[in-house]
N, C-alpha and C. Protein backbone atom coordinates (compact mmCIF):
# COMPACT_ATOMS: atom_id res chain seq x y z
N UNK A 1 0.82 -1.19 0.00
CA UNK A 1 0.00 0.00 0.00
C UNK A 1 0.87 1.27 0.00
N UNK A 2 2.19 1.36 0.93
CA UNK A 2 3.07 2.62 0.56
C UNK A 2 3.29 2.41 -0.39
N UNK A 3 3.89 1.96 -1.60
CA UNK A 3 4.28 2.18 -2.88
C UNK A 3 2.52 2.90 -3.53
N UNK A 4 2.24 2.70 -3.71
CA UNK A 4 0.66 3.33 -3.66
C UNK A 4 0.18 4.79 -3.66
N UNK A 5 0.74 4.98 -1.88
CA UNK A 5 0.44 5.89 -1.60
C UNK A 5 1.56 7.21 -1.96
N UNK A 6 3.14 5.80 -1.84
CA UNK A 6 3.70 7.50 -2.62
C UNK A 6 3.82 7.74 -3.90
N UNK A 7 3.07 6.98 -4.95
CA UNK A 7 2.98 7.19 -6.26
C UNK A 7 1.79 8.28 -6.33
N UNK A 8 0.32 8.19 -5.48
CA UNK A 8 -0.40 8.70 -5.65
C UNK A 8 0.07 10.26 -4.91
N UNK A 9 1.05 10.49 -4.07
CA UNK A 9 1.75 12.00 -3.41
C UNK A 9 2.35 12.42 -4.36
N UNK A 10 3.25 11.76 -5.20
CA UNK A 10 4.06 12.40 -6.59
C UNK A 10 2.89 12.69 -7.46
N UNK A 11 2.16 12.57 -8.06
CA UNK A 11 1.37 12.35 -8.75
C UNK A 11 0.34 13.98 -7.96
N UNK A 12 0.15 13.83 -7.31
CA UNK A 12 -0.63 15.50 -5.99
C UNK A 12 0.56 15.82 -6.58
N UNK A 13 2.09 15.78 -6.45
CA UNK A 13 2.62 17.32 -6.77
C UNK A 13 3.09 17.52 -7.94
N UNK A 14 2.67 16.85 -8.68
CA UNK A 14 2.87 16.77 -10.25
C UNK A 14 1.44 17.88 -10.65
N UNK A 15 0.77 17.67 -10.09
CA UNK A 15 -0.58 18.56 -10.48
C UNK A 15 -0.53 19.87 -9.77
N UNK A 16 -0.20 19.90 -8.54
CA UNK A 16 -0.56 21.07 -7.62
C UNK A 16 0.87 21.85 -9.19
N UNK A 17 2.00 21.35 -9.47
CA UNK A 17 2.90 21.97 -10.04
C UNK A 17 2.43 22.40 -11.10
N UNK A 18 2.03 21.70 -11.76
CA UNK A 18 1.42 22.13 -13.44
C UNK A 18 0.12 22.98 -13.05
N UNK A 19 -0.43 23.44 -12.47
CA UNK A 19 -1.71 23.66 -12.14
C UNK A 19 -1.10 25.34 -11.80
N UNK A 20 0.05 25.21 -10.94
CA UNK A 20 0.77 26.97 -10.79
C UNK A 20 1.35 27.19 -12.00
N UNK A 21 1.99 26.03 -12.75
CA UNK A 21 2.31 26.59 -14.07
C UNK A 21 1.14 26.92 -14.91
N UNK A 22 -0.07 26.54 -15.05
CA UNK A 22 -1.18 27.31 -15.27
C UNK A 22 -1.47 28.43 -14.79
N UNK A 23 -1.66 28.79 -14.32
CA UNK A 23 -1.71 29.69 -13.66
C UNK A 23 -1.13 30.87 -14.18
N UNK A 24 0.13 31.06 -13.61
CA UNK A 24 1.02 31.58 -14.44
C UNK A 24 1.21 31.58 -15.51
N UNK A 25 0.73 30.88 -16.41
CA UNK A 25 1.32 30.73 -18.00
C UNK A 25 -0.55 31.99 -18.57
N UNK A 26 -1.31 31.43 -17.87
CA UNK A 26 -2.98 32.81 -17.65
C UNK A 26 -2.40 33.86 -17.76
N UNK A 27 -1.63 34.20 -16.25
CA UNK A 27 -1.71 35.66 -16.08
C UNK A 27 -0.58 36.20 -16.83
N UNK A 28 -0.01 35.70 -17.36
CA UNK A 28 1.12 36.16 -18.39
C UNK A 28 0.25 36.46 -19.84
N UNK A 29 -0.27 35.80 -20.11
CA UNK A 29 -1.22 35.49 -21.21
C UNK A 29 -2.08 36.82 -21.53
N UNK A 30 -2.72 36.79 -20.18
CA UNK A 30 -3.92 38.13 -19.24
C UNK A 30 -2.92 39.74 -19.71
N UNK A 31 -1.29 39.68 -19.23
CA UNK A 31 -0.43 40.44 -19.62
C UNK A 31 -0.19 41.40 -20.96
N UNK A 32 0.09 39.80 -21.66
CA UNK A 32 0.49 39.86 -22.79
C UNK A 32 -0.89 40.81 -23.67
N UNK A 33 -1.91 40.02 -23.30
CA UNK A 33 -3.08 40.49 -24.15
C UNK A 33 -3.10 42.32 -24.26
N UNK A 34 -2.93 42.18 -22.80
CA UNK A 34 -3.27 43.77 -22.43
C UNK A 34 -2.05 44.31 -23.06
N UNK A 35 -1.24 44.13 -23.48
CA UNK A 35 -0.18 44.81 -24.02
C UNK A 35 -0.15 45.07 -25.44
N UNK A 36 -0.67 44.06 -26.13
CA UNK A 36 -0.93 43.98 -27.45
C UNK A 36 -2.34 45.14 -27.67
N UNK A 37 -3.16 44.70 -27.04
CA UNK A 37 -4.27 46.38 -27.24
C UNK A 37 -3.87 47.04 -27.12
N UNK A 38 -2.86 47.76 -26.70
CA UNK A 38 -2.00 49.00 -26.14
C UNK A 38 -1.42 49.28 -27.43
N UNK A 39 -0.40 48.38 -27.86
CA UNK A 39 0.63 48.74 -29.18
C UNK A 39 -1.01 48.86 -30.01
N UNK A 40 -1.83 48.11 -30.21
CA UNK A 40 -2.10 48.46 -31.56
C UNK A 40 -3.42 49.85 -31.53
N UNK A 41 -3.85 49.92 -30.13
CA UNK A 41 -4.38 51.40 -30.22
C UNK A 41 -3.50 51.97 -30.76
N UNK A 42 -2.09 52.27 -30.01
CA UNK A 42 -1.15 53.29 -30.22
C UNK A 42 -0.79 53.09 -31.69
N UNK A 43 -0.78 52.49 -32.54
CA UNK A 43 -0.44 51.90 -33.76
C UNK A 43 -1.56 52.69 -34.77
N UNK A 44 -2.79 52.48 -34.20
CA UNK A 44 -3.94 52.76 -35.05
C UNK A 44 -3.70 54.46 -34.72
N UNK A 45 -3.19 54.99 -33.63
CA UNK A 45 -3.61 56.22 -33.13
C UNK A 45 -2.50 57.36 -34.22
N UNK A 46 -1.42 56.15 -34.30
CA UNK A 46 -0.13 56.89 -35.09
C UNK A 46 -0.60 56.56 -36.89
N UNK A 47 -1.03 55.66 -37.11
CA UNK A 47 -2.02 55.64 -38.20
C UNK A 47 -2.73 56.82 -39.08
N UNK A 48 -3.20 57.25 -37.77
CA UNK A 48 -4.09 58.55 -38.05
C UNK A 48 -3.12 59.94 -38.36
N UNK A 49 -2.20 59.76 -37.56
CA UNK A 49 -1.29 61.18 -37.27
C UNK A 49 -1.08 61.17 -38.80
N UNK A 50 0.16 60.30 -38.58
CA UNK A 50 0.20 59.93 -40.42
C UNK A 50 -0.61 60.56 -41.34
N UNK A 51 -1.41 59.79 -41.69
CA UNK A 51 -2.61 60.33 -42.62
C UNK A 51 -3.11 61.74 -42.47
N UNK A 52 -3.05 62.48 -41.28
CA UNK A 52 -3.36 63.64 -40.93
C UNK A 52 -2.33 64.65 -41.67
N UNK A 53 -0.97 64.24 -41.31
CA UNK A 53 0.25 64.78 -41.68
C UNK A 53 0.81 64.47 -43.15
N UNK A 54 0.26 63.69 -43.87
CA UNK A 54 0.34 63.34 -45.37
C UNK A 54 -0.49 64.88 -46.16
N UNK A 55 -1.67 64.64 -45.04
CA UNK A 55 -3.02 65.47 -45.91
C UNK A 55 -2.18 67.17 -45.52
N UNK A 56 -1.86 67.19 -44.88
CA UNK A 56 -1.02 68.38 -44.21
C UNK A 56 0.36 68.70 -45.64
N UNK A 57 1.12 68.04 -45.43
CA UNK A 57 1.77 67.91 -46.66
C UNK A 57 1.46 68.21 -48.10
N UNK A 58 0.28 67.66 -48.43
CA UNK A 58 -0.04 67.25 -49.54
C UNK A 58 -0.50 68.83 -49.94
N UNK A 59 -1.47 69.16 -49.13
CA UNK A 59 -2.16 70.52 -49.20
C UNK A 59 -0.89 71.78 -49.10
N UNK A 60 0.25 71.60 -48.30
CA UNK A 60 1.23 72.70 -48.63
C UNK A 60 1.99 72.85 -49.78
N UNK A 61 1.93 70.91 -50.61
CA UNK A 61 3.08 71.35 -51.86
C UNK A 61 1.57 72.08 -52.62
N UNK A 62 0.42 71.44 -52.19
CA UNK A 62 -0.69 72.22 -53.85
C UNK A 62 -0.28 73.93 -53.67
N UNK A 63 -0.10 74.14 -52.51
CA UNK A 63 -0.05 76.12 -52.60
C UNK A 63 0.75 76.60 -52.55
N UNK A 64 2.42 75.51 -52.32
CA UNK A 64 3.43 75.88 -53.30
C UNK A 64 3.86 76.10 -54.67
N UNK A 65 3.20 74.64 -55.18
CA UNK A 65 2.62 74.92 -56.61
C UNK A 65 1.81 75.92 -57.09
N UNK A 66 0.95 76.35 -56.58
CA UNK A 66 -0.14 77.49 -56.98
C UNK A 66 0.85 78.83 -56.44
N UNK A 67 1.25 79.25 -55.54
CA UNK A 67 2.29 79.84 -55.54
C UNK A 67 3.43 80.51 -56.98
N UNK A 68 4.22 79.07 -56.62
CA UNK A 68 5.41 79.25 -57.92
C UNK A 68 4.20 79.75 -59.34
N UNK A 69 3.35 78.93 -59.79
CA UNK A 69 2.81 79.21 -60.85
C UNK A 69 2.02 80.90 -61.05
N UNK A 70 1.77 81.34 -59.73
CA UNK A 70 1.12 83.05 -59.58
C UNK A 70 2.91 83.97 -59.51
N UNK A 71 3.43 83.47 -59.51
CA UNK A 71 4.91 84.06 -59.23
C UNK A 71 5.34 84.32 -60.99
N UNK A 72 5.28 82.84 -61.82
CA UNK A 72 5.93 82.66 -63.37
C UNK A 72 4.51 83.64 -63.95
N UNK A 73 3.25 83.63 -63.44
CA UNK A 73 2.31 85.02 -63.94
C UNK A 73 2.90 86.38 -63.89
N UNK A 74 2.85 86.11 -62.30
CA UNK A 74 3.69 88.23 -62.68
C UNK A 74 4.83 88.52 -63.46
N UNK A 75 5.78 87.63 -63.26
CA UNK A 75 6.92 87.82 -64.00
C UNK A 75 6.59 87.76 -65.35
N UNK A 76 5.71 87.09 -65.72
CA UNK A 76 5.61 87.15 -67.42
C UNK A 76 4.54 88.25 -67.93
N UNK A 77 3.96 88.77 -67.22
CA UNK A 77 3.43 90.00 -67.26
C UNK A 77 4.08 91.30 -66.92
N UNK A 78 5.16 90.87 -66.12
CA UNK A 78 5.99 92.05 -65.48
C UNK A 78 6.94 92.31 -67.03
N UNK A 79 7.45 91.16 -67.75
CA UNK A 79 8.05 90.77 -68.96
C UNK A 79 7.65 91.80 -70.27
N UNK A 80 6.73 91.31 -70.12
CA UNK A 80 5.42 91.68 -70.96
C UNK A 80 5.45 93.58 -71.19
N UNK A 81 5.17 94.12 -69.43
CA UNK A 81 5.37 95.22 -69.39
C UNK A 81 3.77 95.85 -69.68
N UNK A 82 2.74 94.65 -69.30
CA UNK A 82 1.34 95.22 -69.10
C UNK A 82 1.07 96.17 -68.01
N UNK A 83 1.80 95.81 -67.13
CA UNK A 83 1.39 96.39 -65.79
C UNK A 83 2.18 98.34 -65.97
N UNK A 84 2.11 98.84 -67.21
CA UNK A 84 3.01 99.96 -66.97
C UNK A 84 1.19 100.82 -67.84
């Protein structure tokens, strides 16, 4: 019956063991998760900046362009010598 009983005690701490490694392997898990929503808010949030700052961009070269092109007007009118 002891051979028995200490197969069936190894056997209790074979479980109580894997059972904290559960445990632990959860709240790491529980961790991890919460960390990954984090990067990819922040991901989605920098997403936006981006796109914000493209459209930002995009809209300063158009009125650089419109710019330079009201600039090659006067000068070719200044050329011209309409404006006298």
């Amino acid at each position: 019956m002891a051979p028995l009983a200490e197969a069936n005690a190894r056997q209790h701490n074979t479980i109580e063991r894997q059972s904290e490694q559960l445990v632990g392997q959860a709240e790491t898990i529980g961790r991890q998760g919460a960390e990954l929503e984090r990067a990819a808010s922040t991901a989605t949030a920098l997403d936006d900046a981006l796109t914000a700052h493209r459209r930002r961009v995009r809209a300063v070269a158009i009125i650089a362009a419109v710019l330079v092109a009201l600039g090659l007007v006067v000068a070719a009118v200044a050329a011209t010598g309409w404006l006298r």
